[in-house]
PDB file of N, CA and C in Angstrom:
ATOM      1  N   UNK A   1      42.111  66.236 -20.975  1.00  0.00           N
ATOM      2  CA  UNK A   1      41.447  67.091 -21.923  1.00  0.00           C
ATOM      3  C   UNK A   1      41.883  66.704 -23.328  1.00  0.00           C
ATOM      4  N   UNK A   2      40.914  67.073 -24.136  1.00  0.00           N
ATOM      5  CA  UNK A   2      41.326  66.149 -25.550  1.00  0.00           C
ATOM      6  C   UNK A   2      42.103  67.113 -26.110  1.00  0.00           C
ATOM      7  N   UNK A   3      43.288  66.792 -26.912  1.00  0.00           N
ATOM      8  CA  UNK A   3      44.098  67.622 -27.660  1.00  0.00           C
ATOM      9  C   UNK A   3      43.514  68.710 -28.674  1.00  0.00           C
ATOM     10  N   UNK A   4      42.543  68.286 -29.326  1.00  0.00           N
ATOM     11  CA  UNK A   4      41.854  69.551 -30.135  1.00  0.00           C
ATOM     12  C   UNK A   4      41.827  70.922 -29.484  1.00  0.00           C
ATOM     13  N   UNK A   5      41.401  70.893 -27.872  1.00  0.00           N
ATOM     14  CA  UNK A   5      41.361  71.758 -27.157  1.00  0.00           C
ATOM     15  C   UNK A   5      42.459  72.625 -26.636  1.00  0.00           C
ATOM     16  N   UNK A   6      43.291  71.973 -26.706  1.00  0.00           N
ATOM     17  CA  UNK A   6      44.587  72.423 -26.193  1.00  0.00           C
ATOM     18  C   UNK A   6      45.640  72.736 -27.270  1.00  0.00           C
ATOM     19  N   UNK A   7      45.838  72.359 -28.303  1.00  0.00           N
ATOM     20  CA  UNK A   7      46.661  73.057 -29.477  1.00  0.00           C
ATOM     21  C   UNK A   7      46.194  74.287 -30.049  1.00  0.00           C
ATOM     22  N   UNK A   8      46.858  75.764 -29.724  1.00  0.00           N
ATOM     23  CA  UNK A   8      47.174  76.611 -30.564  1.00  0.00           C
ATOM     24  C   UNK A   8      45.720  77.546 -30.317  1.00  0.00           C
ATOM     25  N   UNK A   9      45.872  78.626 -30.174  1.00  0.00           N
ATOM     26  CA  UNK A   9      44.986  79.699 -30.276  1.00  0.00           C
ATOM     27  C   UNK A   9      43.632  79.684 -31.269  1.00  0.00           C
ATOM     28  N   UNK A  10      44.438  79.299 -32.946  1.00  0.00           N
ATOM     29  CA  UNK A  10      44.307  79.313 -33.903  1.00  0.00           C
ATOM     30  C   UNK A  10      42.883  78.438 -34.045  1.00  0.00           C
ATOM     31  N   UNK A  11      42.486  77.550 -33.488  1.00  0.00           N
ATOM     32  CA  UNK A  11      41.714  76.189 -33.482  1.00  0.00           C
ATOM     33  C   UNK A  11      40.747  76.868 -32.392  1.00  0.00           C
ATOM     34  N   UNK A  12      40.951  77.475 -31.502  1.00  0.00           N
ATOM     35  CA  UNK A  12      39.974  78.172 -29.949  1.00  0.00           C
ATOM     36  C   UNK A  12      38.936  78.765 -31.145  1.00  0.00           C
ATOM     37  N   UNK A  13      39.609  79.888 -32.125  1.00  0.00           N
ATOM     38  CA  UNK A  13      39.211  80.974 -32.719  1.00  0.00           C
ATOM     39  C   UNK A  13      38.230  80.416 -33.732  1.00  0.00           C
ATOM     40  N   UNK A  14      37.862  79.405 -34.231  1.00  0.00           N
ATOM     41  CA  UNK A  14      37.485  78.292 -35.339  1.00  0.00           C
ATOM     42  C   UNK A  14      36.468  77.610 -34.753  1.00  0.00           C
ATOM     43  N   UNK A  15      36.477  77.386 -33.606  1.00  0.00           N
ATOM     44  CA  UNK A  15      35.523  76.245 -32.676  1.00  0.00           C
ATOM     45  C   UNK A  15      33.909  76.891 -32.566  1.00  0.00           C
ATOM     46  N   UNK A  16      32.884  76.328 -33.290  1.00  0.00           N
ATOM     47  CA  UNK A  16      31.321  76.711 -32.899  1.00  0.00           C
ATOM     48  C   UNK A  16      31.376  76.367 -31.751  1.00  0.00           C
ATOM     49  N   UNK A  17      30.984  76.889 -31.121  1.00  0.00           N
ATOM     50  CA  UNK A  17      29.672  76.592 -29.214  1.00  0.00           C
ATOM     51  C   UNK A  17      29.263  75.596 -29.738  1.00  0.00           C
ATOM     52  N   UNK A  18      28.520  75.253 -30.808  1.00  0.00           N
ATOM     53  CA  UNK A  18      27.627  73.457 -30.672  1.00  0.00           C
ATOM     54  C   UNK A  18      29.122  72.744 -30.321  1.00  0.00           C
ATOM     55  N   UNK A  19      30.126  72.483 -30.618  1.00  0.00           N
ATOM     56  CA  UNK A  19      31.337  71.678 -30.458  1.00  0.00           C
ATOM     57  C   UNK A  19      31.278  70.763 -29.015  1.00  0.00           C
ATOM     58  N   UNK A  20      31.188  72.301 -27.981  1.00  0.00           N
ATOM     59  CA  UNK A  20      31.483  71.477 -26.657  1.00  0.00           C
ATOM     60  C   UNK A  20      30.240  71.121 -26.250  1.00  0.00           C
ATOM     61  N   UNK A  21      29.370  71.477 -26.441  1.00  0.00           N
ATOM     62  CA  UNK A  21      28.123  70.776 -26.241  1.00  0.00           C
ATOM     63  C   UNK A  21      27.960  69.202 -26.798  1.00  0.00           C
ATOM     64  N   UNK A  22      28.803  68.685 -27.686  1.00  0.00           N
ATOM     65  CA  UNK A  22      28.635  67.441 -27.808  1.00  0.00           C
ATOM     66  C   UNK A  22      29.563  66.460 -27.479  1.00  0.00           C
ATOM     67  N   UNK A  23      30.846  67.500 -27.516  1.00  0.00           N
ATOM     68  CA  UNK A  23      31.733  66.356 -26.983  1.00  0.00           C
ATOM     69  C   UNK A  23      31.822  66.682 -25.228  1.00  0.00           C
ATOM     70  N   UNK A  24      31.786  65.490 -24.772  1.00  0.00           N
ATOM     71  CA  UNK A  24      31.919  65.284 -23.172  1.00  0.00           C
ATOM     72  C   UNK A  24      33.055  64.294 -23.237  1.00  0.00           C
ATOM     73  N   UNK A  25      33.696  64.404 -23.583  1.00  0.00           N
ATOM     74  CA  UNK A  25      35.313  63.876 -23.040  1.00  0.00           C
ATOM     75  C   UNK A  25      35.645  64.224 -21.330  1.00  0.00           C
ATOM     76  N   UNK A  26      35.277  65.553 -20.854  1.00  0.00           N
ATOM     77  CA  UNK A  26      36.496  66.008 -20.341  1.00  0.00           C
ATOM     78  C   UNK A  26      35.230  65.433 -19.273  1.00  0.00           C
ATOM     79  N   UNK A  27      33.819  65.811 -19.111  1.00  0.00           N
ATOM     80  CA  UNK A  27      32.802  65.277 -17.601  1.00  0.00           C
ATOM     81  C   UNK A  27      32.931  64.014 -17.611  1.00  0.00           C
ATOM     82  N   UNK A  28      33.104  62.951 -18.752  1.00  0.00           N
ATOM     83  CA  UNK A  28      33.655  61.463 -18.550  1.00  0.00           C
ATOM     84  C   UNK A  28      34.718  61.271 -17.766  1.00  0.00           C
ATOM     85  N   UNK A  29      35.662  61.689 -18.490  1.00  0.00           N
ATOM     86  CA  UNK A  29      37.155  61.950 -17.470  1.00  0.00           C
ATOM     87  C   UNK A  29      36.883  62.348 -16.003  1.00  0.00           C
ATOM     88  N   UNK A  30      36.199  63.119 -15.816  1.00  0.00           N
ATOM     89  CA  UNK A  30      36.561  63.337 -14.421  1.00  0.00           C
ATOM     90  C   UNK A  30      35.113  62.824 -13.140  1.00  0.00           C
ATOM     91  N   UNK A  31      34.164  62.393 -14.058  1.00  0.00           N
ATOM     92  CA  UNK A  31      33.190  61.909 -13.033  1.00  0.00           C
ATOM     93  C   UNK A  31      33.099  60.316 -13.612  1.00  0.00           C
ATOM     94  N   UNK A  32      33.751  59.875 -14.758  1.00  0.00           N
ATOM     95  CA  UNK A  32      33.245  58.559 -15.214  1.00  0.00           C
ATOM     96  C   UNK A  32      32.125  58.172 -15.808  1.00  0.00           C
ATOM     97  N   UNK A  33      31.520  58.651 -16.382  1.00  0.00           N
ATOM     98  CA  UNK A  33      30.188  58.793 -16.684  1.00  0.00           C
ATOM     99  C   UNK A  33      29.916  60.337 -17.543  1.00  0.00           C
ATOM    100  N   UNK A  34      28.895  60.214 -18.205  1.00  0.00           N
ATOM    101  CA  UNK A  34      28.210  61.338 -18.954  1.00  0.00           C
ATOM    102  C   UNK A  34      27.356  61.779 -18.075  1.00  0.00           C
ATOM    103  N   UNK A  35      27.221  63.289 -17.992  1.00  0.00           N
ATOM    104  CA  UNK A  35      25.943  64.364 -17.309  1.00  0.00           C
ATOM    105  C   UNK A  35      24.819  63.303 -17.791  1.00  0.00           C
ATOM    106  N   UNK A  36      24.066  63.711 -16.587  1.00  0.00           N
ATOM    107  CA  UNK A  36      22.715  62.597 -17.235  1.00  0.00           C
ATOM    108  C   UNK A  36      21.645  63.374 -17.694  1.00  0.00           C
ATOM    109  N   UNK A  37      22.252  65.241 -18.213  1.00  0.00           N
ATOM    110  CA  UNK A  37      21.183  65.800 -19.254  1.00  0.00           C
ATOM    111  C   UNK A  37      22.106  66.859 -19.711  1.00  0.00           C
ATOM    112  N   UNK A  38      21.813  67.326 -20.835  1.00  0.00           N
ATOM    113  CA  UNK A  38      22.684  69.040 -21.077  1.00  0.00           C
ATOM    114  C   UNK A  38      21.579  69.716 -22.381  1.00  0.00           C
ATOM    115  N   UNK A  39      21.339  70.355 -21.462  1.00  0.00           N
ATOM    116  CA  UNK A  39      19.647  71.412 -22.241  1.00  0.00           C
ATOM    117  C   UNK A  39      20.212  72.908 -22.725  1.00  0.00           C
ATOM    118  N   UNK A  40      19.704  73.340 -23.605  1.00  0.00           N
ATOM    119  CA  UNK A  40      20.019  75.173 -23.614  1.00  0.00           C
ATOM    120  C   UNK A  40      18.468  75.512 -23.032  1.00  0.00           C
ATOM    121  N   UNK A  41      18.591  76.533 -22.705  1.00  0.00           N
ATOM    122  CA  UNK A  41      17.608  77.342 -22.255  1.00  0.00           C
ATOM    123  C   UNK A  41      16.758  77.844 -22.959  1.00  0.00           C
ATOM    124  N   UNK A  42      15.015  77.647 -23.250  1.00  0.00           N
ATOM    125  CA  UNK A  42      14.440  78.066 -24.304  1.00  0.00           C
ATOM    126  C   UNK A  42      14.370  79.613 -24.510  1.00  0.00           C
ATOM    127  N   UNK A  43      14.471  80.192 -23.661  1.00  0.00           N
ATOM    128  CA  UNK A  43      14.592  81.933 -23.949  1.00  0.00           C
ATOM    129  C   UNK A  43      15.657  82.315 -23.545  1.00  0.00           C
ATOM    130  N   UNK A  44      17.020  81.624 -23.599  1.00  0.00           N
ATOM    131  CA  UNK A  44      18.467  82.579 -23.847  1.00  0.00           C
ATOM    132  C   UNK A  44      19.138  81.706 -24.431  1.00  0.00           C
ATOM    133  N   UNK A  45      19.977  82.515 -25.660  1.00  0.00           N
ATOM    134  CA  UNK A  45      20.902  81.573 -26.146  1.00  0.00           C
ATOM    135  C   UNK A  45      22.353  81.516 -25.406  1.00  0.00           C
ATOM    136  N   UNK A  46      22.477  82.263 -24.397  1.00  0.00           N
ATOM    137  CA  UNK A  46      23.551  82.499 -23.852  1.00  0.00           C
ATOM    138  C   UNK A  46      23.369  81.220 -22.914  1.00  0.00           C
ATOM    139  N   UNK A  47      22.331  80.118 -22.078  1.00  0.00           N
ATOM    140  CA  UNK A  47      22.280  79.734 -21.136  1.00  0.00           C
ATOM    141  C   UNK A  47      22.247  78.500 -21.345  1.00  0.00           C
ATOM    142  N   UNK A  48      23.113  77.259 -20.879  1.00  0.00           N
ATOM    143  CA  UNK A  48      23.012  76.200 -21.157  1.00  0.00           C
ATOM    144  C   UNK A  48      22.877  75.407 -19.376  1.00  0.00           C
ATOM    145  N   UNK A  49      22.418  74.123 -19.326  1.00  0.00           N
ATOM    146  CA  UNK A  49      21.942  73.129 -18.248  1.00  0.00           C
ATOM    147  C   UNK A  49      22.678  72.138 -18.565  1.00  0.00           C
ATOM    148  N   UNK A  50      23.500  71.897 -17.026  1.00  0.00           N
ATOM    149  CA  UNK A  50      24.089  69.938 -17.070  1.00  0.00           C
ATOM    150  C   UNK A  50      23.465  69.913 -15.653  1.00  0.00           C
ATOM    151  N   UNK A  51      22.842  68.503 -15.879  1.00  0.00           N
ATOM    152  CA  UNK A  51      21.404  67.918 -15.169  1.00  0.00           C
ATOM    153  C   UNK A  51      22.353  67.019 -14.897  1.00  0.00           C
ATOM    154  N   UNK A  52      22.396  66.315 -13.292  1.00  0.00           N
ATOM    155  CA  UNK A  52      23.025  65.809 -12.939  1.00  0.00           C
ATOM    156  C   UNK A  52      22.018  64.828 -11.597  1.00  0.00           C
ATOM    157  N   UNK A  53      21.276  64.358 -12.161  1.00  0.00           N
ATOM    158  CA  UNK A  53      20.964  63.865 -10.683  1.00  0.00           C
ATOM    159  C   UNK A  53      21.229  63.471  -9.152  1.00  0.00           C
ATOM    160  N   UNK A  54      22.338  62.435  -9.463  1.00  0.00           N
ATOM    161  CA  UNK A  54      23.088  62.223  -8.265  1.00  0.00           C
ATOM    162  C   UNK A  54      24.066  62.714  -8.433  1.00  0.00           C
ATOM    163  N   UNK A  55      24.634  64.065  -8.249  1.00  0.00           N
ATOM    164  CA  UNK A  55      26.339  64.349  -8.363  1.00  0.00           C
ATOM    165  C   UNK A  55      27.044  63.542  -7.213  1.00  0.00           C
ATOM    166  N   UNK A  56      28.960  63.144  -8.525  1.00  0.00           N
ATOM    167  CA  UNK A  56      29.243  62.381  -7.944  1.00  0.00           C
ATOM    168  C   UNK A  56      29.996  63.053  -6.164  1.00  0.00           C
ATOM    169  N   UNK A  57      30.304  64.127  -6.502  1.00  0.00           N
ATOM    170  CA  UNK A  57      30.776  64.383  -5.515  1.00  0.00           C
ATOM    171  C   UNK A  57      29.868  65.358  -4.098  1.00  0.00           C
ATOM    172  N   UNK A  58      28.218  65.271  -4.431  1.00  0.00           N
ATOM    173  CA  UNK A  58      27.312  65.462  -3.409  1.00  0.00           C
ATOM    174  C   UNK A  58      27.790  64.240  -2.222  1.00  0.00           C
ATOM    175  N   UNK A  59      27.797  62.874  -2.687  1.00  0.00           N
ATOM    176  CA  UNK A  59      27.714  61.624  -2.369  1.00  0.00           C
ATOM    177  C   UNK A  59      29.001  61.578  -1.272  1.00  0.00           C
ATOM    178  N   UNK A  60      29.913  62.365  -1.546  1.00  0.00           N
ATOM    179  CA  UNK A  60      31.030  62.084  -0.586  1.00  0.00           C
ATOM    180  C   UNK A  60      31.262  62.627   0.811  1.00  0.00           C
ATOM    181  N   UNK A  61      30.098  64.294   0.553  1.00  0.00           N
ATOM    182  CA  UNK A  61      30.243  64.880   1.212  1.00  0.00           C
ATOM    183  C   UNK A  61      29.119  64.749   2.278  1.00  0.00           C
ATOM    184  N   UNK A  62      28.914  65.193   3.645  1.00  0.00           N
ATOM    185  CA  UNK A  62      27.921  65.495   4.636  1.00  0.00           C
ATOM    186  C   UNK A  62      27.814  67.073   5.000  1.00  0.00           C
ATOM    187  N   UNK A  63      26.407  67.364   4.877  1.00  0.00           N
ATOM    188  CA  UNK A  63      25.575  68.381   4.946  1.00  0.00           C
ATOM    189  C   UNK A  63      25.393  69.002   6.159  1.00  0.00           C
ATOM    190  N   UNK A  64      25.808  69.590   6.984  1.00  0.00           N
ATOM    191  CA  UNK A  64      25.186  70.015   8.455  1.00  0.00           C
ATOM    192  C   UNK A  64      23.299  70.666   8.001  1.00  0.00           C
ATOM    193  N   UNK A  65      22.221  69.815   8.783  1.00  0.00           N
ATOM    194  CA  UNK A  65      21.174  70.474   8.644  1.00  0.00           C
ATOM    195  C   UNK A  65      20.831  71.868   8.102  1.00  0.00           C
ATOM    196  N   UNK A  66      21.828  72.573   9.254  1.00  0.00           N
ATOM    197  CA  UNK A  66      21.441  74.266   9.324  1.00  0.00           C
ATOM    198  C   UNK A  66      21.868  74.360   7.865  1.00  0.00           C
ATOM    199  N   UNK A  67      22.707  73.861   6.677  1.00  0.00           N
ATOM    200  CA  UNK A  67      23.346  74.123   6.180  1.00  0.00           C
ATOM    201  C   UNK A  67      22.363  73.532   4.704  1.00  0.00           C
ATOM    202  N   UNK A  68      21.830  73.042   4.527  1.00  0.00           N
ATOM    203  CA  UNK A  68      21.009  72.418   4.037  1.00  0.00           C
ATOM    204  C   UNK A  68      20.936  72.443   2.633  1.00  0.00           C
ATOM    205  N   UNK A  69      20.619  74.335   2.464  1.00  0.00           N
ATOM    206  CA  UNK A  69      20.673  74.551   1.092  1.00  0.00           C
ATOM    207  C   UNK A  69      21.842  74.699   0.170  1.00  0.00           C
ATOM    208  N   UNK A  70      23.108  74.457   1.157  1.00  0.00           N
ATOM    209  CA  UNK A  70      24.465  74.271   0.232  1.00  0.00           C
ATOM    210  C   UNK A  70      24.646  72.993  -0.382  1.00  0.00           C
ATOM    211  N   UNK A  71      24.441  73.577  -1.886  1.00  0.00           N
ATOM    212  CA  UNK A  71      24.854  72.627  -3.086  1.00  0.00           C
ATOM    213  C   UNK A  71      26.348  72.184  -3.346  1.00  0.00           C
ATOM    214  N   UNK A  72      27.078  71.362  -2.950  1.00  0.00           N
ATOM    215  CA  UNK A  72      28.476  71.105  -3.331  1.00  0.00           C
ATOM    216  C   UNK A  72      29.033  71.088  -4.436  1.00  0.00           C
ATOM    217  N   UNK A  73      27.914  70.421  -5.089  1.00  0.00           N
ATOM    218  CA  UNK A  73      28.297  71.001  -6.825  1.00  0.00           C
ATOM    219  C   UNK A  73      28.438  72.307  -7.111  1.00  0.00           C
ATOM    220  N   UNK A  74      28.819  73.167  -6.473  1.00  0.00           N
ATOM    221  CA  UNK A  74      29.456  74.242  -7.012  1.00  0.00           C
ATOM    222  C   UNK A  74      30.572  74.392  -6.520  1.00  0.00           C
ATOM    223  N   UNK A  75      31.554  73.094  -6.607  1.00  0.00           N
ATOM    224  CA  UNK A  75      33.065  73.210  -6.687  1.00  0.00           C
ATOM    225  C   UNK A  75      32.874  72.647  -8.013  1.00  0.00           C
ATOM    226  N   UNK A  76      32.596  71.565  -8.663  1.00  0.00           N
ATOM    227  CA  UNK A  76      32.355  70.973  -9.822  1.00  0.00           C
ATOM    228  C   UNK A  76      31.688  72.643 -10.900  1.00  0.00           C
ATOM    229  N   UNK A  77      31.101  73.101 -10.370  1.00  0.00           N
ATOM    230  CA  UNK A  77      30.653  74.212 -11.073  1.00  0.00           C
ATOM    231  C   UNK A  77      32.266  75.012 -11.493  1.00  0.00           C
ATOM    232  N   UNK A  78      32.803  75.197 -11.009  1.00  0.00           N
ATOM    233  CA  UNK A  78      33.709  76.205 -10.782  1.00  0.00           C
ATOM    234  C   UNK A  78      34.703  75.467 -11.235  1.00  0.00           C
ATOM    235  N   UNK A  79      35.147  74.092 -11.581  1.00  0.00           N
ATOM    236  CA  UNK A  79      35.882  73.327 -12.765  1.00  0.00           C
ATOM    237  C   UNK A  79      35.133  73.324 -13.824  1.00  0.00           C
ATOM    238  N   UNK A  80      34.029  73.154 -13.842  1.00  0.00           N
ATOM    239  CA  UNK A  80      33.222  73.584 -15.495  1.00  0.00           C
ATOM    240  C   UNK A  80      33.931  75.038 -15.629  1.00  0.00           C
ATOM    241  N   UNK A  81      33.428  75.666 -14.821  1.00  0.00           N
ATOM    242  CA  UNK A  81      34.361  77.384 -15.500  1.00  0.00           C
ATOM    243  C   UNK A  81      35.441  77.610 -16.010  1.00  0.00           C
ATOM    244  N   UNK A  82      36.119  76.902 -15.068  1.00  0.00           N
ATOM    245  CA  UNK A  82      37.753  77.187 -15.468  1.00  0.00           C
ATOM    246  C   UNK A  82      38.005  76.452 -17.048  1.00  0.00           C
ATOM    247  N   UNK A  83      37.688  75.095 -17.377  1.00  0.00           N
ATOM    248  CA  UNK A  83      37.741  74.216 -17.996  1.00  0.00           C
ATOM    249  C   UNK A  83      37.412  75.053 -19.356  1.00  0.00           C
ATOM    250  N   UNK A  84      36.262  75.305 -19.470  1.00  0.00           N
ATOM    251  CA  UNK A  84      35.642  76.480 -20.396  1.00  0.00           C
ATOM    252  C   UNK A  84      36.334  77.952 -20.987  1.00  0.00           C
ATOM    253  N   UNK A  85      36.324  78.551 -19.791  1.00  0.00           N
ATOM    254  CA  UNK A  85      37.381  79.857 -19.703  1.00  0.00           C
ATOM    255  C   UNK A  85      38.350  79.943 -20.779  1.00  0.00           C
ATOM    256  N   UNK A  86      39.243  78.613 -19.674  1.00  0.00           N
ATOM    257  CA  UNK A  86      40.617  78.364 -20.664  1.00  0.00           C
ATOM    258  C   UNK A  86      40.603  77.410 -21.520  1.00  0.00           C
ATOM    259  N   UNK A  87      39.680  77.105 -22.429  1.00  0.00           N
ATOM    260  CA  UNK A  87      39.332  76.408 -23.495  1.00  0.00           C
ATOM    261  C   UNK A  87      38.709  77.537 -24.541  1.00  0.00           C
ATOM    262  N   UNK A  88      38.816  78.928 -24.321  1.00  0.00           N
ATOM    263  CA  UNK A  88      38.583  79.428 -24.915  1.00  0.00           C
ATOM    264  C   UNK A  88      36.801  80.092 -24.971  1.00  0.00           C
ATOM    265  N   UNK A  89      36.083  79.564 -24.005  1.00  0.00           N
ATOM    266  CA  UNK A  89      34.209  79.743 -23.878  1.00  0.00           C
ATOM    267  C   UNK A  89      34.655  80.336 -22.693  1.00  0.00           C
ATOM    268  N   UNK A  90      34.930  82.049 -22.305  1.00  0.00           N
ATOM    269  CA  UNK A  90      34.378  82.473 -21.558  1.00  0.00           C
ATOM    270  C   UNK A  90      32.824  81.802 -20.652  1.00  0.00           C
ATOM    271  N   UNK A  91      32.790  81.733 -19.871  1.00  0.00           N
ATOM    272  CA  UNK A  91      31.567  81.873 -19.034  1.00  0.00           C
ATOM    273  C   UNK A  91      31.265  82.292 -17.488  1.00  0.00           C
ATOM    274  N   UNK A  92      30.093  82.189 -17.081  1.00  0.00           N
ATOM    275  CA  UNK A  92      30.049  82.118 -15.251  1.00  0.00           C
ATOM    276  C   UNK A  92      29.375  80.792 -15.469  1.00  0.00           C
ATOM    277  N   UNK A  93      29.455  79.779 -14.573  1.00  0.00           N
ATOM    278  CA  UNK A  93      28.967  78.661 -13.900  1.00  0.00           C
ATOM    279  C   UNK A  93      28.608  78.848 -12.921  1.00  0.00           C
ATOM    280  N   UNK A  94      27.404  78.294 -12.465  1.00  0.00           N
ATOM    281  CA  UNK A  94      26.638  78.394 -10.509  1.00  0.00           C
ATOM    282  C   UNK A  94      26.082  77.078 -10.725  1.00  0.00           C
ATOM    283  N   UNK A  95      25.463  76.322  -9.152  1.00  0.00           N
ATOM    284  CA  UNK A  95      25.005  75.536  -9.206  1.00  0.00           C
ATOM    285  C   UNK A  95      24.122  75.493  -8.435  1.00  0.00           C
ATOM    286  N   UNK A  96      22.823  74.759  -8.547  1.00  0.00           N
ATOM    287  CA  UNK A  96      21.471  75.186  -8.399  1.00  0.00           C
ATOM    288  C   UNK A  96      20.497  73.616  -8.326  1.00  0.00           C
ATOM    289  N   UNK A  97      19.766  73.791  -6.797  1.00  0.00           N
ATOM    290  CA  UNK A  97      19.173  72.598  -6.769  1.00  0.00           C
ATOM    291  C   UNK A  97      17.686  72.582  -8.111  1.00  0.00           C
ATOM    292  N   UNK A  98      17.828  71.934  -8.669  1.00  0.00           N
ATOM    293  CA  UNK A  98      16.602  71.574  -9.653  1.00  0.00           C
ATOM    294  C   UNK A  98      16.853  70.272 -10.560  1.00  0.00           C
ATOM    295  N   UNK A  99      15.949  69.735 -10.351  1.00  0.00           N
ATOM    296  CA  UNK A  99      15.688  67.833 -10.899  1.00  0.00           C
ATOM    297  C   UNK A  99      17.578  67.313 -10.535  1.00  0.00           C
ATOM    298  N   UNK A 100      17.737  67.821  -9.453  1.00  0.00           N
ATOM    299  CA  UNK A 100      18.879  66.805  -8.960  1.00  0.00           C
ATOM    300  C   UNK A 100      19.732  68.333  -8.404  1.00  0.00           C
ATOM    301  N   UNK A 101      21.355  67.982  -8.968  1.00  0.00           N
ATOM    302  CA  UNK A 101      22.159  69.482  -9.358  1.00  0.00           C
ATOM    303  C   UNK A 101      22.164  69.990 -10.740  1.00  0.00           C
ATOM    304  N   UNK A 102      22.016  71.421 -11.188  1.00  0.00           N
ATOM    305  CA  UNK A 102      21.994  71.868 -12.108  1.00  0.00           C
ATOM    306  C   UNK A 102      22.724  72.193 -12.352  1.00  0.00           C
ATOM    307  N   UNK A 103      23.871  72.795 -12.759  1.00  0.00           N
ATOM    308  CA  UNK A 103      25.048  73.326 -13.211  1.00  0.00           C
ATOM    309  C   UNK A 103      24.571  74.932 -14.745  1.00  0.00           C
ATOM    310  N   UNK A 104      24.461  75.765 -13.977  1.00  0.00           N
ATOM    311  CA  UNK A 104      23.954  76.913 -15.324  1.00  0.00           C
ATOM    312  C   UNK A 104      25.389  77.411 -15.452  1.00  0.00           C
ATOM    313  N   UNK A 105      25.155  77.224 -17.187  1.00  0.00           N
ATOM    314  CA  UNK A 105      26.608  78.131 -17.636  1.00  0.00           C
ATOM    315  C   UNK A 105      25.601  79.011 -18.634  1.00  0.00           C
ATOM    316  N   UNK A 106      26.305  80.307 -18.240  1.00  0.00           N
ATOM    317  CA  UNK A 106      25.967  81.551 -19.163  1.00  0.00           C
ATOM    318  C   UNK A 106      27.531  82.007 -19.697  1.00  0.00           C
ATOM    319  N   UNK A 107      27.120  81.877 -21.128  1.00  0.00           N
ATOM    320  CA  UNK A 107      28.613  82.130 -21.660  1.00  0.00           C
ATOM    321  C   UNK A 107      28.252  83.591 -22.123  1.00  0.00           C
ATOM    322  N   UNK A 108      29.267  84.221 -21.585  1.00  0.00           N
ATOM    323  CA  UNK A 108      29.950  85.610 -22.499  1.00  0.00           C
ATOM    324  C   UNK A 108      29.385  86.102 -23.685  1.00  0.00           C
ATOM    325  N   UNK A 109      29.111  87.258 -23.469  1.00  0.00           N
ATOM    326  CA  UNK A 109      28.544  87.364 -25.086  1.00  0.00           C
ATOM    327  C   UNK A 109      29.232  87.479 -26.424  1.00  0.00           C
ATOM    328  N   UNK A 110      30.973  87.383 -25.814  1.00  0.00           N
ATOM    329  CA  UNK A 110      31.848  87.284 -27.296  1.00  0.00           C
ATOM    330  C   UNK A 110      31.648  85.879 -27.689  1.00  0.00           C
ATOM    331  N   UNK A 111      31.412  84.630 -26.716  1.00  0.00           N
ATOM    332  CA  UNK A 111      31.352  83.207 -27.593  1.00  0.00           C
ATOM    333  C   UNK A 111      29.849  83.255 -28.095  1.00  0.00           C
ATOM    334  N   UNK A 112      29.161  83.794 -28.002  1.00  0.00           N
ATOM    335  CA  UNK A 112      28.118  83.688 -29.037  1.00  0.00           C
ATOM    336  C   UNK A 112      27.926  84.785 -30.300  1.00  0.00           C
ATOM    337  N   UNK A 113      28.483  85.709 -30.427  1.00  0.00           N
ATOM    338  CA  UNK A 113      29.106  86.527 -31.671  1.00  0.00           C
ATOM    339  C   UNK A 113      30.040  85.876 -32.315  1.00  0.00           C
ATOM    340  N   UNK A 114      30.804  85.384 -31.650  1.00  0.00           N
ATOM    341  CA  UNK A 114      31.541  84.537 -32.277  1.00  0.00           C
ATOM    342  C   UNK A 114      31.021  83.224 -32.840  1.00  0.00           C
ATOM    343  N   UNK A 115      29.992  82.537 -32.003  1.00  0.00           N
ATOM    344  CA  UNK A 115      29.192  81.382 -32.263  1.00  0.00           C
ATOM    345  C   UNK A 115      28.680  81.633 -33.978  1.00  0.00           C
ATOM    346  N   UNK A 116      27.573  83.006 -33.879  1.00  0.00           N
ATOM    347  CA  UNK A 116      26.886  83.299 -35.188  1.00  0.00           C
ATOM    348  C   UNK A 116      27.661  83.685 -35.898  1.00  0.00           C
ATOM    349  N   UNK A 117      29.012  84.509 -36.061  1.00  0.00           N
ATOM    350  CA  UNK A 117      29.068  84.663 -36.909  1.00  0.00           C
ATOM    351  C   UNK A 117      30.191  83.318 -37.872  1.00  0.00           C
ATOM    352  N   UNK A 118      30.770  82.025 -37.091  1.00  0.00           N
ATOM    353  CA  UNK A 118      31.231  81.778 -38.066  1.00  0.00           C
ATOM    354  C   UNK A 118      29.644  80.377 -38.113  1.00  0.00           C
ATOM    355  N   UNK A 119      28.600  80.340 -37.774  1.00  0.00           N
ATOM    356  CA  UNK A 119      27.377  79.797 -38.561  1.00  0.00           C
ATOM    357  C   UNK A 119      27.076  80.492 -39.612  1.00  0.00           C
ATOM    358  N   UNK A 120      27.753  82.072 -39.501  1.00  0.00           N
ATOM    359  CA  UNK A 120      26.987  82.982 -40.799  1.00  0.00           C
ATOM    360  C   UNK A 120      27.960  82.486 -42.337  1.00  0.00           C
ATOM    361  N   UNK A 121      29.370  81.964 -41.901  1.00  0.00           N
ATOM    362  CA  UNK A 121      30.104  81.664 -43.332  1.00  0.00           C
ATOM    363  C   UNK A 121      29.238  80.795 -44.204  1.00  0.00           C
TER     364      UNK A 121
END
């Protein structure tokens, strides 16, 4: 995780939401590669998309038929959360079959009060 993220409260409290939306340090780090999309949602500002076509870790795993509609990317979902959380972006993460795996994060409504108001300085 890149150090910006991890020094001091002080810097969490300072950070716009656009921030982590552009830097992908930490999905490089751990899949090798960049999400191969990251969308906000046109009618919520709370809702953002990482488009993932082939997740890397679908690929490792085997599916029992009956079982079919379990998405594995939602262990990867649930390291986006934590990652976030304690980086200071409250959110929930789920993961969801659409144009590959989807990964929906709905952040908290204090990181987007917080988002506008330091866009409002």
């Amino acid at each position: 995780m890149d150090t910006r993220f991890t020094r001091g409260k002080s810097n969490i409290l300072e950070r716009p939401l656009t921030r982590p939306k552009t830097e992908v340090n930490v999905w490089k780090s751990l899949f090798g590669k960049e999400a191969d999309k990251l969308e906000q949602a046109n009618d919520d500002d709370k809702t953002y998309y990482i488009i993932e076509k082939e997740p890397l870790i679908n690929a490792y795993i085997s599916v029992p038929k009956e079982n079919s509609s379990l998405n594995c990317a939602a262990f990867t979902a649930g390291i986006v959360e934590a990652i976030l959380t304690h980086s200071g972006f409250p959110a929930k993460v789920t993961a969801h079959w659409h144009k590959g795996s989807t990964l929906m994060i709905k952040f908290n409504e204090s990181v987007i009060a917080r988002d506008k108001a330091l866009d409002g300085r």
